[in-house]
N, C-alpha and C. Protein backbone atom coordinates (compact mmCIF):
# COMPACT_ATOMS: atom_id res chain seq x y z
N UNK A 1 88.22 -111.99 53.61
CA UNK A 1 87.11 -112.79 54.08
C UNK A 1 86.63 -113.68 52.93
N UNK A 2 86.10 -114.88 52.97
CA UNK A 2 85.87 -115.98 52.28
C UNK A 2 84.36 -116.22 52.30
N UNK A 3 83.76 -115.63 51.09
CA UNK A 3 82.30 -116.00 51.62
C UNK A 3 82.28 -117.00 50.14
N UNK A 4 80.55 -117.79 50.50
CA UNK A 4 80.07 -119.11 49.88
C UNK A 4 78.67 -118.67 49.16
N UNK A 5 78.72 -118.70 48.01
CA UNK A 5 77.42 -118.65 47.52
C UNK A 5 76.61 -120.01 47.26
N UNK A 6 75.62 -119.97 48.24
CA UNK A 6 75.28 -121.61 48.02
C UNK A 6 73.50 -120.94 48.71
N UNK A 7 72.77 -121.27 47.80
CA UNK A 7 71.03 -120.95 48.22
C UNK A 7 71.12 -121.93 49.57
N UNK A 8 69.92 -121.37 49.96
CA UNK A 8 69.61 -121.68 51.74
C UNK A 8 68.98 -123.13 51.28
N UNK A 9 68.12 -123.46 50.16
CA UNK A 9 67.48 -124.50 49.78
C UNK A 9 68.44 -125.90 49.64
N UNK A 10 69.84 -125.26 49.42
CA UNK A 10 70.65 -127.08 49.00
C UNK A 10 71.10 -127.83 49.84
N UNK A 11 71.12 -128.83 48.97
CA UNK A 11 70.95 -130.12 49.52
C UNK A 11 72.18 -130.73 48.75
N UNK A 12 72.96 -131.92 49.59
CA UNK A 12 74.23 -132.85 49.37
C UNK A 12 73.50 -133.97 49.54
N UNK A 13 73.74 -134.70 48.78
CA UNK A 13 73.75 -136.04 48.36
C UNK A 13 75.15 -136.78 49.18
N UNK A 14 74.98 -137.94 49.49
CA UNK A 14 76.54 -138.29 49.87
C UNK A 14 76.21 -139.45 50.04
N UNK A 15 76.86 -140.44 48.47
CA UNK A 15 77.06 -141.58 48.41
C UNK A 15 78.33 -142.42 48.78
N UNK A 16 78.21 -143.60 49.91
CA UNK A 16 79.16 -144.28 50.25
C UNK A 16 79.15 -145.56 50.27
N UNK A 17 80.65 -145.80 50.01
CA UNK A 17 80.51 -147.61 50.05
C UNK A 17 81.84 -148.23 49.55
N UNK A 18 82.39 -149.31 49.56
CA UNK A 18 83.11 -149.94 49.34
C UNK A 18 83.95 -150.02 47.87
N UNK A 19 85.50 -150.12 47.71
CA UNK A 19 85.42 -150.06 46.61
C UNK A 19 85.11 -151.08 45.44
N UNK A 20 84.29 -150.24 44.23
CA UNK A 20 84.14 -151.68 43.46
C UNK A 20 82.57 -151.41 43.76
N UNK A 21 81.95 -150.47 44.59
CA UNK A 21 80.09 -150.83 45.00
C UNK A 21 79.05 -150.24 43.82
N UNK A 22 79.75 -149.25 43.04
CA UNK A 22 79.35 -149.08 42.05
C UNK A 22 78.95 -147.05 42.51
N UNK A 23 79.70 -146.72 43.19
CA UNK A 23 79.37 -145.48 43.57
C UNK A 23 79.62 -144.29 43.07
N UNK A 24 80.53 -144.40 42.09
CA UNK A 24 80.23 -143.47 40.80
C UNK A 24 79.44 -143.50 39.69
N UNK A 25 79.11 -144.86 39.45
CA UNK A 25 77.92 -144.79 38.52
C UNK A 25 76.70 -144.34 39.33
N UNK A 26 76.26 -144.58 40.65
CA UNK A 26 75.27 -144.20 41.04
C UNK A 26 75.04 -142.72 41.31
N UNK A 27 76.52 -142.12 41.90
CA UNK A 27 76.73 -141.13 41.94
C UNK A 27 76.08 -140.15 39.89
N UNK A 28 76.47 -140.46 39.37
CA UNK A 28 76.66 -139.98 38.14
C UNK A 28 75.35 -139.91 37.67
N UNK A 29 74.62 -141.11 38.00
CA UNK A 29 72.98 -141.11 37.78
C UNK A 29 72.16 -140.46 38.49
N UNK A 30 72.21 -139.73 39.94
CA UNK A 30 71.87 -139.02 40.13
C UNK A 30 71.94 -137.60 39.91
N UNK A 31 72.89 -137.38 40.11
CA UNK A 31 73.68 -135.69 39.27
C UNK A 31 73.07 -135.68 38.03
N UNK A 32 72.95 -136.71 37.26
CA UNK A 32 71.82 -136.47 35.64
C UNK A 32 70.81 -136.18 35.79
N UNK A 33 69.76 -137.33 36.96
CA UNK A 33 68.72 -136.96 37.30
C UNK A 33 68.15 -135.69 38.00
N UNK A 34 69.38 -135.13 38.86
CA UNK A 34 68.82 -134.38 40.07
C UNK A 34 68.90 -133.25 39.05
N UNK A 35 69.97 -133.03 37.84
CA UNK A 35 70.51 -131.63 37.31
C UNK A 35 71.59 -130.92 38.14
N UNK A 36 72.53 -131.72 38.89
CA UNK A 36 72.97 -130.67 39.76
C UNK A 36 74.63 -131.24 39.52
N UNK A 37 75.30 -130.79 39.47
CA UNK A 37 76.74 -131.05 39.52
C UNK A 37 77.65 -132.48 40.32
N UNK A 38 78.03 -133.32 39.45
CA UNK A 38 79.04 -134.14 40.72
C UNK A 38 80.26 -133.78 41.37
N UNK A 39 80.12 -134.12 42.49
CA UNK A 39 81.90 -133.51 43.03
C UNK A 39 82.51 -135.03 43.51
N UNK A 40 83.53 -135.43 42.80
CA UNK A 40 84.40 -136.78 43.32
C UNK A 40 85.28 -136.80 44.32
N UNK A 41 85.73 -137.50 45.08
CA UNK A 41 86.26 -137.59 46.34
C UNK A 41 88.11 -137.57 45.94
N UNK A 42 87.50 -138.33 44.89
CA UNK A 42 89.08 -139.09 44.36
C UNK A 42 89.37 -138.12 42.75
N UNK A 43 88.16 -137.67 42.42
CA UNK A 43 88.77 -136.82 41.44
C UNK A 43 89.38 -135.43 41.87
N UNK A 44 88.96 -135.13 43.32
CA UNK A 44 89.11 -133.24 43.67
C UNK A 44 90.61 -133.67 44.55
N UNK A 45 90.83 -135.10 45.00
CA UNK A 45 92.35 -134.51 46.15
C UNK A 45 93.21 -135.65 45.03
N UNK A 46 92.90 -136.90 44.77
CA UNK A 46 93.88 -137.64 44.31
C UNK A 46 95.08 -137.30 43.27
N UNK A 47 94.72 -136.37 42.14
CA UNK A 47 96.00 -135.28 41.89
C UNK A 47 97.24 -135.00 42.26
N UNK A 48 96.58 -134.04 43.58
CA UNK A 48 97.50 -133.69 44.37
C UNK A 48 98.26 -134.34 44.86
N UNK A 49 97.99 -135.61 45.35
CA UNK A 49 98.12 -136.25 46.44
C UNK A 49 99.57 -137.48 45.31
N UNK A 50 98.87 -137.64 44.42
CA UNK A 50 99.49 -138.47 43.84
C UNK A 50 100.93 -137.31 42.99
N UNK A 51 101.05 -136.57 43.07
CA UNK A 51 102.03 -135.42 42.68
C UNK A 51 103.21 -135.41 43.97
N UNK A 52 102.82 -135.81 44.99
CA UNK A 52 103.70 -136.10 46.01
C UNK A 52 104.97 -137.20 46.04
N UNK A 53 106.19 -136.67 46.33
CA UNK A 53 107.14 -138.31 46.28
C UNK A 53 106.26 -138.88 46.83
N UNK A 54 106.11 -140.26 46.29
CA UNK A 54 105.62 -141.66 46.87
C UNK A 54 106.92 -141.91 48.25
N UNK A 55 107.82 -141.91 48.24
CA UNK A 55 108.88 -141.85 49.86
C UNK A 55 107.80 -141.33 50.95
N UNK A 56 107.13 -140.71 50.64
CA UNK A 56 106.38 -140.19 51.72
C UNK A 56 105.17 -140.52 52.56
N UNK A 57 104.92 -141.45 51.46
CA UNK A 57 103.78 -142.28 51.60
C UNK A 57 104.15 -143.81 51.75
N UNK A 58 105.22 -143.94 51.96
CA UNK A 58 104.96 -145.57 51.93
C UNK A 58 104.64 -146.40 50.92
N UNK A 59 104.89 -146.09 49.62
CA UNK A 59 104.06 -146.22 48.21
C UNK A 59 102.73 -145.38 48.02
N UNK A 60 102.10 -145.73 49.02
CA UNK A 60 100.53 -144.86 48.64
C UNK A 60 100.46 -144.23 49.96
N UNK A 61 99.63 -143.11 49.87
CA UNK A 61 99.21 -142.32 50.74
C UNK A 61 98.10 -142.99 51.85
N UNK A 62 98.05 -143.96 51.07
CA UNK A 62 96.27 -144.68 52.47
C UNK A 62 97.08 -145.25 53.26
N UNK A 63 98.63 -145.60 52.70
CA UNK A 63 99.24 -146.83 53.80
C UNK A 63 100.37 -146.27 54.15
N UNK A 64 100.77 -145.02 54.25
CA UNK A 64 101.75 -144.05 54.77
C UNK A 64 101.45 -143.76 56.46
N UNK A 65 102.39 -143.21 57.18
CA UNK A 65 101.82 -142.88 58.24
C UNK A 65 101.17 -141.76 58.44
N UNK A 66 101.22 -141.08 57.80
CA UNK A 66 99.61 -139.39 57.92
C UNK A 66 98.54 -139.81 57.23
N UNK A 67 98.23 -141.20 57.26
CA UNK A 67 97.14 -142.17 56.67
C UNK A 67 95.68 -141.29 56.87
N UNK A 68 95.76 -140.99 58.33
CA UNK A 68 94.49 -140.54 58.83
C UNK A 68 94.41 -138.99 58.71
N UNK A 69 95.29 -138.99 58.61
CA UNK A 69 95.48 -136.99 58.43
C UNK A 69 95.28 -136.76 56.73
N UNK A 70 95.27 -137.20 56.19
CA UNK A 70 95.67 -137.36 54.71
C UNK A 70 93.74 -137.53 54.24
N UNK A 71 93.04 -138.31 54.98
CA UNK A 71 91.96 -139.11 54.45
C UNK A 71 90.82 -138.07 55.20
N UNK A 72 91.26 -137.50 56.75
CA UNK A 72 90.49 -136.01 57.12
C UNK A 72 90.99 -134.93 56.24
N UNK A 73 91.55 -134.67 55.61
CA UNK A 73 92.16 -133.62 54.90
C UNK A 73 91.41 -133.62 53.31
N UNK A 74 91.59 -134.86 53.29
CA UNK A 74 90.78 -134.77 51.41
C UNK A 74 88.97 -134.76 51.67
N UNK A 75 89.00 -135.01 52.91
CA UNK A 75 87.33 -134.81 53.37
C UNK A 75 86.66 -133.45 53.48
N UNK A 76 87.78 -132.85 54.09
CA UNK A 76 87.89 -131.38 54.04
C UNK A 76 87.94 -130.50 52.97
N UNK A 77 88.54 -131.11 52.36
CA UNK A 77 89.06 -130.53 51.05
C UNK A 77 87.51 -130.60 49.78
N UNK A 78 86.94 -131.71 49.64
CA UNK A 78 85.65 -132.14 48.88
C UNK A 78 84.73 -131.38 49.90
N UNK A 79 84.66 -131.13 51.04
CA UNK A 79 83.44 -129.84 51.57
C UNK A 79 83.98 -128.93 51.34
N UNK A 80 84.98 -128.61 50.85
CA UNK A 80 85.34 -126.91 50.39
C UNK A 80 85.04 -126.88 49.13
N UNK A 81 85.22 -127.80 48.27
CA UNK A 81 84.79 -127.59 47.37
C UNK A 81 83.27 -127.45 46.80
């Protein structure tokens, strides 16, 4: 069994936007301010993801065909974490 230690009190932040919008610096300035940890989207799956033959992806994984399975999956993956 898989349990989560996480107080009843927290709270997620969840900054979005375009790339280039400045959403890791904003991201980063809050996590200073708030005191609370950042979790990156592209730092927790892109790793992995990029450890994969590129054949599989089409060059990249956003423009492969499990495009959408790939982009629910690393979504999944950053709420597990």
């Amino acid at each position: 069994m898989t349990e989560t230690c996480q107080p009843s009190d927290a709270h997620v932040v969840v900054v979005a936007g375009v790339a280039g919008s400045g959403k890791t610096t904003l991201g980063r300035a809050l996590a200073a301010e708030l005191g609370v940890p950042l979790l990156d989207l592209d730092a927790v799956t892109t790793p992995l993801l990029d450890a994969l033959p590129p054949e599989l992806w089409n060059g990249h994984w956003l423009r492969g065909p499990h495009a959408a399975a790939v982009r629910e999956g690393r979504y999944a993956a950053l709420r597990a974490v």
